[in-house]
C-alpha atoms as a PDB file:
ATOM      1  CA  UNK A   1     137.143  87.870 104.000  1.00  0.00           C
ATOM      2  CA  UNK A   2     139.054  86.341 106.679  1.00  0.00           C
ATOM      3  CA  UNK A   3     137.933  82.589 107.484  1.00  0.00           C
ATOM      4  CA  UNK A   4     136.649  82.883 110.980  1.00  0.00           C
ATOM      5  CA  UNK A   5     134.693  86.075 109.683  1.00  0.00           C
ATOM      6  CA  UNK A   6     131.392  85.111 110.549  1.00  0.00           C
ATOM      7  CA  UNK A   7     129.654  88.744 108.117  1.00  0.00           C
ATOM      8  CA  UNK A   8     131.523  91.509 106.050  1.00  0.00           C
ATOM      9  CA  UNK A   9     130.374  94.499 104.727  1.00  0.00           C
ATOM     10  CA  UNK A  10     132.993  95.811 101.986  1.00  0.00           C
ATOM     11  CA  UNK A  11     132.080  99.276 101.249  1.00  0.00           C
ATOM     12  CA  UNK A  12     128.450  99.246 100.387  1.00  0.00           C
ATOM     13  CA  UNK A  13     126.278 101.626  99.192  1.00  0.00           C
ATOM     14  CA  UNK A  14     122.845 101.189  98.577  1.00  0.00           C
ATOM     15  CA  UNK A  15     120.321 103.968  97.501  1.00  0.00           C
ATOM     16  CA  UNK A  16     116.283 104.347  97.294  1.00  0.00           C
ATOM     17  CA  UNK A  17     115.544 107.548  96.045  1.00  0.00           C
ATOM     18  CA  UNK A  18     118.633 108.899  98.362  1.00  0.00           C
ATOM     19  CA  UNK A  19     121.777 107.071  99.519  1.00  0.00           C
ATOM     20  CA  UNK A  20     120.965 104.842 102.530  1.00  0.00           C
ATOM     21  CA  UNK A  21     124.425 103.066 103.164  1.00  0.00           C
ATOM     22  CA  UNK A  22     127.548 104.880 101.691  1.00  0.00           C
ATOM     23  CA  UNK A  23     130.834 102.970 100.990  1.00  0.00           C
ATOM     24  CA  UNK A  24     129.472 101.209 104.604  1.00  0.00           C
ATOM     25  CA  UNK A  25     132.118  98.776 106.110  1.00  0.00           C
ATOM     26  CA  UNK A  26     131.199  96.826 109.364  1.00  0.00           C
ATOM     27  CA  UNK A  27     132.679  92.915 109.908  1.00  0.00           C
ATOM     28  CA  UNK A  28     131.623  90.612 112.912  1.00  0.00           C
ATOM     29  CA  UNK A  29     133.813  87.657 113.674  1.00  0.00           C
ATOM     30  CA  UNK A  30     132.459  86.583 117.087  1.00  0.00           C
ATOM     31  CA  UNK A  31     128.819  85.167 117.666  1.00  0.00           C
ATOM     32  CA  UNK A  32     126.363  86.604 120.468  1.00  0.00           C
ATOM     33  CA  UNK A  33     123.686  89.143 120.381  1.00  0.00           C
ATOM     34  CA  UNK A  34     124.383  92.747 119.074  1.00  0.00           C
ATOM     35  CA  UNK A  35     121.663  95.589 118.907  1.00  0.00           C
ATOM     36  CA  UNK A  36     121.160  97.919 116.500  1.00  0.00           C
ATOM     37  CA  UNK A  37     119.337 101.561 117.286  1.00  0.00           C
ATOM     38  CA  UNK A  38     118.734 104.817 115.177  1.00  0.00           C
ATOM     39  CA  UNK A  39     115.607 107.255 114.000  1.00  0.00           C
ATOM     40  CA  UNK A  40     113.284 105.424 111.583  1.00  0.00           C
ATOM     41  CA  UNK A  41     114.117 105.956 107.904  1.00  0.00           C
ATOM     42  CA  UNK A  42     117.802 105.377 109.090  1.00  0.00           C
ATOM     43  CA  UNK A  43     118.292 102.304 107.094  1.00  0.00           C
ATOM     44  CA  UNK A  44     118.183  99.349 110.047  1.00  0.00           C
ATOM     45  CA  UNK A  45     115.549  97.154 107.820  1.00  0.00           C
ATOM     46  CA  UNK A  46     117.591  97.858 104.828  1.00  0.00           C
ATOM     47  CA  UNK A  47     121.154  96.410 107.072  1.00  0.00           C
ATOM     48  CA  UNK A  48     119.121  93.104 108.065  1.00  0.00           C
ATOM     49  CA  UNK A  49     117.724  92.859 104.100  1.00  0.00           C
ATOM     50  CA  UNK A  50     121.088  93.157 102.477  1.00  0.00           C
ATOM     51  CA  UNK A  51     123.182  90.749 105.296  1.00  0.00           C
ATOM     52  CA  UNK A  52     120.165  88.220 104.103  1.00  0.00           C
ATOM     53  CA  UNK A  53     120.600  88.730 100.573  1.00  0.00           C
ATOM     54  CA  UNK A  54     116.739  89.961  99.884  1.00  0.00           C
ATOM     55  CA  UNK A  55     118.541  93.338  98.816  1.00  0.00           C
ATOM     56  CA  UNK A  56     121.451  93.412  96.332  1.00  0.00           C
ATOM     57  CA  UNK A  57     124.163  96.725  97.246  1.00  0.00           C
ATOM     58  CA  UNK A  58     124.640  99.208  93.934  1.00  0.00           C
ATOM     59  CA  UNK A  59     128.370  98.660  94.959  1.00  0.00           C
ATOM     60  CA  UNK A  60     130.713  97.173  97.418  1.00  0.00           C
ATOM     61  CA  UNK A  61     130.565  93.305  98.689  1.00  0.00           C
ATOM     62  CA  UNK A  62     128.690  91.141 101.413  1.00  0.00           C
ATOM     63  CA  UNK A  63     130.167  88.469 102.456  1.00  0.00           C
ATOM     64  CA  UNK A  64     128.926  85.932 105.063  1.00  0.00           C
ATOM     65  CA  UNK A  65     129.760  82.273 106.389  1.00  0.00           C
ATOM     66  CA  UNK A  66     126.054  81.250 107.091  1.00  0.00           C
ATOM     67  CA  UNK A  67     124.445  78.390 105.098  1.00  0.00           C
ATOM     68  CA  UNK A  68     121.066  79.727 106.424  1.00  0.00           C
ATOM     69  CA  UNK A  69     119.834  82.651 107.869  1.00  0.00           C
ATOM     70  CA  UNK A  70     117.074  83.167 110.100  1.00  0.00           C
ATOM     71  CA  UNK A  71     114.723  86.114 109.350  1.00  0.00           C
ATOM     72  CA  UNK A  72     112.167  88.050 111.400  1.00  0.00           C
ATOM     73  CA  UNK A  73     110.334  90.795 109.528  1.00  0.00           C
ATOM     74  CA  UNK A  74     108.413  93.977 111.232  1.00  0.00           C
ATOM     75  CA  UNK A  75     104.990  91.866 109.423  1.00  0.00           C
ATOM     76  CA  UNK A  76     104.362  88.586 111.475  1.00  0.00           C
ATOM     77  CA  UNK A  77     103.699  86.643 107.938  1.00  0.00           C
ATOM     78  CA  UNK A  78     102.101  83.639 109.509  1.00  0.00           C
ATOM     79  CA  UNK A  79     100.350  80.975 106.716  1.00  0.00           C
ATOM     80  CA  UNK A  80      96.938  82.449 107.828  1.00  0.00           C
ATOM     81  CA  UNK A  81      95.158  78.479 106.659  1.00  0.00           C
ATOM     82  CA  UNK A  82      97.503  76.768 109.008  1.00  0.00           C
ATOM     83  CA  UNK A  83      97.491  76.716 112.745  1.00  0.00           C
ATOM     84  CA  UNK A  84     100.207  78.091 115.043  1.00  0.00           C
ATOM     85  CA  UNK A  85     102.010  74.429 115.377  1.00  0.00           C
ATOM     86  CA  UNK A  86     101.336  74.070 111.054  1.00  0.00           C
ATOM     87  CA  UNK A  87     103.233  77.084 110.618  1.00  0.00           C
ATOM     88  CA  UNK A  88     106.335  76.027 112.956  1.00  0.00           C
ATOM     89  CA  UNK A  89     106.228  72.254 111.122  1.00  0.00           C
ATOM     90  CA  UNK A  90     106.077  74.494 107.445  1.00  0.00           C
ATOM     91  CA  UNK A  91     109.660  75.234 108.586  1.00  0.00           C
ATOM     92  CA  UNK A  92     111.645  72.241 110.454  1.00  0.00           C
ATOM     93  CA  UNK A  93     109.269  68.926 110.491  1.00  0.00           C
ATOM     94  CA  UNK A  94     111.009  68.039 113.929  1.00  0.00           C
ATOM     95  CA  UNK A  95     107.613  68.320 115.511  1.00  0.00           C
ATOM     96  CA  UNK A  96     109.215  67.838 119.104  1.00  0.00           C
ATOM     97  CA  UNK A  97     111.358  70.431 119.007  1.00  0.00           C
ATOM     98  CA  UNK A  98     108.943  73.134 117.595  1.00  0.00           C
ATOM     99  CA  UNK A  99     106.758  71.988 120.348  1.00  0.00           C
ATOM    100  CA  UNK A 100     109.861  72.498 122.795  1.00  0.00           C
ATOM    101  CA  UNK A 101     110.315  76.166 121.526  1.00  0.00           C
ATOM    102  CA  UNK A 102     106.367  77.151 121.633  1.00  0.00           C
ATOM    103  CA  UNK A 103     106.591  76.125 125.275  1.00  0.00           C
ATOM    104  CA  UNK A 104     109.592  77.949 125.643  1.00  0.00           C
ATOM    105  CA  UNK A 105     108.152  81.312 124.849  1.00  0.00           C
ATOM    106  CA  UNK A 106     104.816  80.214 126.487  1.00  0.00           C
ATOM    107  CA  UNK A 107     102.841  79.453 123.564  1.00  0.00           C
ATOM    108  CA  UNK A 108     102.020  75.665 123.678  1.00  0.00           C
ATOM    109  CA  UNK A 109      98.497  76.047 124.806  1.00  0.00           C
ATOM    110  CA  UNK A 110      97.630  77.454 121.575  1.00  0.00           C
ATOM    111  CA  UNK A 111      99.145  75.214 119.264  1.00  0.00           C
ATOM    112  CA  UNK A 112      95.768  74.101 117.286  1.00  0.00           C
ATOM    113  CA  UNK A 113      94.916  77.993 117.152  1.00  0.00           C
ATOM    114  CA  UNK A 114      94.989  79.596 113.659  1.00  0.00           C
ATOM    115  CA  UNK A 115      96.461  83.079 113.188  1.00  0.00           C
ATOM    116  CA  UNK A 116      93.354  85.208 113.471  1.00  0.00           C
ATOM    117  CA  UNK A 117      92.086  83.862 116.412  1.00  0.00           C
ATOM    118  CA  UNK A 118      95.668  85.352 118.032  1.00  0.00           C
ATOM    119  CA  UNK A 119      96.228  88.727 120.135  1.00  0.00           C
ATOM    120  CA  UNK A 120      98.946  90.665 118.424  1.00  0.00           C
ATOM    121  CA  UNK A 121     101.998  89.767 120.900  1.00  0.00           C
ATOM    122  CA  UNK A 122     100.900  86.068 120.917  1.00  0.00           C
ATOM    123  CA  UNK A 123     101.047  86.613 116.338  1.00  0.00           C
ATOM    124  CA  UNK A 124     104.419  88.463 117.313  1.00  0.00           C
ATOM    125  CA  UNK A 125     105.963  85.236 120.043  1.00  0.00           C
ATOM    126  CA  UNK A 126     104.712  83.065 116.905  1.00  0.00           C
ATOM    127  CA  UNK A 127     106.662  84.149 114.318  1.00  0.00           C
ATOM    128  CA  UNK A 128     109.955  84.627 116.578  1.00  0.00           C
ATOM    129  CA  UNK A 129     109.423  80.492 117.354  1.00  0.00           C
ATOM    130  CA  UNK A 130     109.053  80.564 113.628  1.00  0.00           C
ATOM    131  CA  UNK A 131     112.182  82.175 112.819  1.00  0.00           C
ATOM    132  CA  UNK A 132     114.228  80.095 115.946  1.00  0.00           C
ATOM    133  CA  UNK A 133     113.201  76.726 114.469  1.00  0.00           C
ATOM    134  CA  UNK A 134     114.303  77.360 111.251  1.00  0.00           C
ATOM    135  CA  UNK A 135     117.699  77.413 112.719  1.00  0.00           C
ATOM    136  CA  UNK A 136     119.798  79.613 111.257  1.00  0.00           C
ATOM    137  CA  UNK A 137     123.613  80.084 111.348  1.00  0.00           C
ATOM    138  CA  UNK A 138     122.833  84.114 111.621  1.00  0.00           C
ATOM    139  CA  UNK A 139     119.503  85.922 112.780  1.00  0.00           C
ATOM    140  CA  UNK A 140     118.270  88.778 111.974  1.00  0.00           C
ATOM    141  CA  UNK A 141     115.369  90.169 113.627  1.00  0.00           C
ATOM    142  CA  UNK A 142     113.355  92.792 112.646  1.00  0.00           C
ATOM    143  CA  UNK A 143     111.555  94.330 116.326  1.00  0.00           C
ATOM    144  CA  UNK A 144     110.856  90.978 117.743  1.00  0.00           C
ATOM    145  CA  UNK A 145     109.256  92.451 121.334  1.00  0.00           C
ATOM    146  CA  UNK A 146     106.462  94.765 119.504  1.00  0.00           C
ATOM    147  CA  UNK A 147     103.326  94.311 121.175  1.00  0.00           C
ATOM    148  CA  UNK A 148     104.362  91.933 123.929  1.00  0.00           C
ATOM    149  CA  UNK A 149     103.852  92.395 127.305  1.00  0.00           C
ATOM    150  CA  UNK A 150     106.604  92.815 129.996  1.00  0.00           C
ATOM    151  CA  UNK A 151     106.740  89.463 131.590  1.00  0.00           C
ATOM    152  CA  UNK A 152     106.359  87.770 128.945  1.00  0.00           C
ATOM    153  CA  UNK A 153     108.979  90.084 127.136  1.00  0.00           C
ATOM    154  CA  UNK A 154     111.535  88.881 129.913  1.00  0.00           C
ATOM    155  CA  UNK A 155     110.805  85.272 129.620  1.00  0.00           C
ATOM    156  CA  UNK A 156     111.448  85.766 125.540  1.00  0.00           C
ATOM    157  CA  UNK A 157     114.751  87.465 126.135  1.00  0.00           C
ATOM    158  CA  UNK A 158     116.215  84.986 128.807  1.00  0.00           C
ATOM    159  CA  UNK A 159     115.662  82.410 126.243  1.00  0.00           C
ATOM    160  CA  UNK A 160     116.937  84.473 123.090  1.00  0.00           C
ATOM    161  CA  UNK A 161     120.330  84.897 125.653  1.00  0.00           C
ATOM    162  CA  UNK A 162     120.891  81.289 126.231  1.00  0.00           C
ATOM    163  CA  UNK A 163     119.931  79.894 122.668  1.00  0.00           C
ATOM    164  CA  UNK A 164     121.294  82.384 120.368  1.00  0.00           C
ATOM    165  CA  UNK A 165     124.963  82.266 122.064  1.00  0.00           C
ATOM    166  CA  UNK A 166     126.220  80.827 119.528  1.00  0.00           C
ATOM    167  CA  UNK A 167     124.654  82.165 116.834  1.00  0.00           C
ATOM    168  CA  UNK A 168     125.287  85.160 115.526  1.00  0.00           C
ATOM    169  CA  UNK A 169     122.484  87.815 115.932  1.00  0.00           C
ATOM    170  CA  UNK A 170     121.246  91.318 115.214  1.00  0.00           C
ATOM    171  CA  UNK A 171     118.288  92.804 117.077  1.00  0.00           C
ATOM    172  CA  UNK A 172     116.764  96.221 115.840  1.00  0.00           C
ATOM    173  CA  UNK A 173     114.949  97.530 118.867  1.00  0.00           C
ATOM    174  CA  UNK A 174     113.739 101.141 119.638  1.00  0.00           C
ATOM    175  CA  UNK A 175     113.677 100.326 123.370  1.00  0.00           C
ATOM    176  CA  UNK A 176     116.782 100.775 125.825  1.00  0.00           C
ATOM    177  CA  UNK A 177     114.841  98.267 128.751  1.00  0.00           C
ATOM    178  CA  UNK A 178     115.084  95.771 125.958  1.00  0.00           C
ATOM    179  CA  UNK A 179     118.473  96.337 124.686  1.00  0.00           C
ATOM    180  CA  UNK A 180     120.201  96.462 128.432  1.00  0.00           C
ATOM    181  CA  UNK A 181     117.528  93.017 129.303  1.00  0.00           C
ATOM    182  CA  UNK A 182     119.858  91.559 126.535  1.00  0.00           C
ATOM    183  CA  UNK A 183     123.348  92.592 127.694  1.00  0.00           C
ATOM    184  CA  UNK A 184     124.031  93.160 124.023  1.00  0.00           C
ATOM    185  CA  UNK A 185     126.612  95.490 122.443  1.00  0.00           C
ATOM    186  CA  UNK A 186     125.116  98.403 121.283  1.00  0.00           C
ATOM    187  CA  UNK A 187     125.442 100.020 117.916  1.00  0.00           C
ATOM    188  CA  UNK A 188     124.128 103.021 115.901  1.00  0.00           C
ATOM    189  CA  UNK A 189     123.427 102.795 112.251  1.00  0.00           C
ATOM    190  CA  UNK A 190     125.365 105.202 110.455  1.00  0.00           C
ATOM    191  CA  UNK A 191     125.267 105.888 106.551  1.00  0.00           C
ATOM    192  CA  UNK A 192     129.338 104.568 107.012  1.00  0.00           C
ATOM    193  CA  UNK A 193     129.513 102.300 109.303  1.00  0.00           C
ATOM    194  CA  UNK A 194     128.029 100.999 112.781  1.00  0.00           C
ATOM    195  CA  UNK A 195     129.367 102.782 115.293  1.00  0.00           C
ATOM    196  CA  UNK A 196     129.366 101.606 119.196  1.00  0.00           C
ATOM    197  CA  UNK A 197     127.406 103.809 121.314  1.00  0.00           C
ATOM    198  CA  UNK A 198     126.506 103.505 125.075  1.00  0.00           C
ATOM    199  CA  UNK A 199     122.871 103.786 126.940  1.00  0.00           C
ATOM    200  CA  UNK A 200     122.720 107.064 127.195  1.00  0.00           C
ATOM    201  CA  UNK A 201     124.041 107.742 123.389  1.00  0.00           C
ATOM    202  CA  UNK A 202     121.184 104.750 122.669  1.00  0.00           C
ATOM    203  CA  UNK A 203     119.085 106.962 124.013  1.00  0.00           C
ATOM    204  CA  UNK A 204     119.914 110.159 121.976  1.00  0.00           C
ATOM    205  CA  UNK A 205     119.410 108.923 119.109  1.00  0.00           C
ATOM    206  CA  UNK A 206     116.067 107.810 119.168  1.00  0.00           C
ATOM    207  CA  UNK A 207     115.331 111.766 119.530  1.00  0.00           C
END
């Protein structure tokens, strides 16, 4: 792994009851936003598991640079006793700051609120803040626009652009308005590799 190698994949396979990844090679030395599209069942979640470390490959080597990584799953997994500013401070105790980010995605009016008195996109703009304050060096998230609306949706990914620029990031997203809205590269999950693929190819292969 080269040192400014930010995350390696070193032929990789990894198998359920079929091969999802197959000797699967993909490194990313630059930081920014990158998308990643393909039919469900393709093996996106299974990417964003194994770059955290929550899945182990059956062969090959991940490598990474990050000390922590920042992970937002398809389930919002909010502390369901705590309220929405209790389950930011369960993750960075800079009280300030998680305060900053809930405004920032339009969600301080609701800090005292516990999770089930939430609509699903404000449960959905919760756990993102959750998964920004705890700061990683790499992201991964897992559908982060599901159920919100489209203005908010735009405020979301204006601030995604301008804090995650240095971060490195990876954004599964079945939706091309989203994926342009982030100026992000575009990639296709093969079984060998992530391959680049342009709007329109985005758009094939979600058919």
């Amino acid at each position: 792994m080269k040192s400014n190698t930010i995350l390696q994949f070193q032929n990789v396979t990894f198998c359920y009851d079929k091969p999802i990844l197959q000797q699967f090679n993909c490194s990313f030395d630059k930081t920014g936003i990158f998308c990643i599209l393909g039919k469900s069942g393709c093996g996106k979640t299974t990417f964003l598991k194994l770059a955290s470390g929550l899945l182990f490959p059956q062969s090959g080597l991940i490598t990474h640079h990050a000390k922590k990584i920042s992970f937002l799953f398809q389930e919002n997994r909010l502390l369901p006793w705590f309220t929405v500013l209790e389950n930011m401070l369960a993750i960075n105790k800079d009280k300030e700051y998680c305060i900053s980010v809930l405004e920032e995605l339009g969600l301080f009016h609701i800090e005292k609120k516990l999770p089930i008195e939430l609509s699903g996109g404000m449960l959905r703009r919760v756990a993102l803040a959750r998964a920004i304050v705890y700061d990683g060096d790499i992201f991964l998230l897992d559908e982060p626009f599901v159920g919100i609306d489209l203005e908010k949706k735009q405020q979301i990914i204006s601030f995604l652009k301008q804090k995650l620029l240095h971060k490195l990031c990876f954004i599964i997203t079945h939706n091309i308005e989203e994926a342009l809205a982030l100026s992000a590269p575009l990639y296709a999950l093969e079984k060998h590799c992530l391959k680049v693929v342009s709007p329109s190819q985005f758009v094939e292969s979600l058919h």
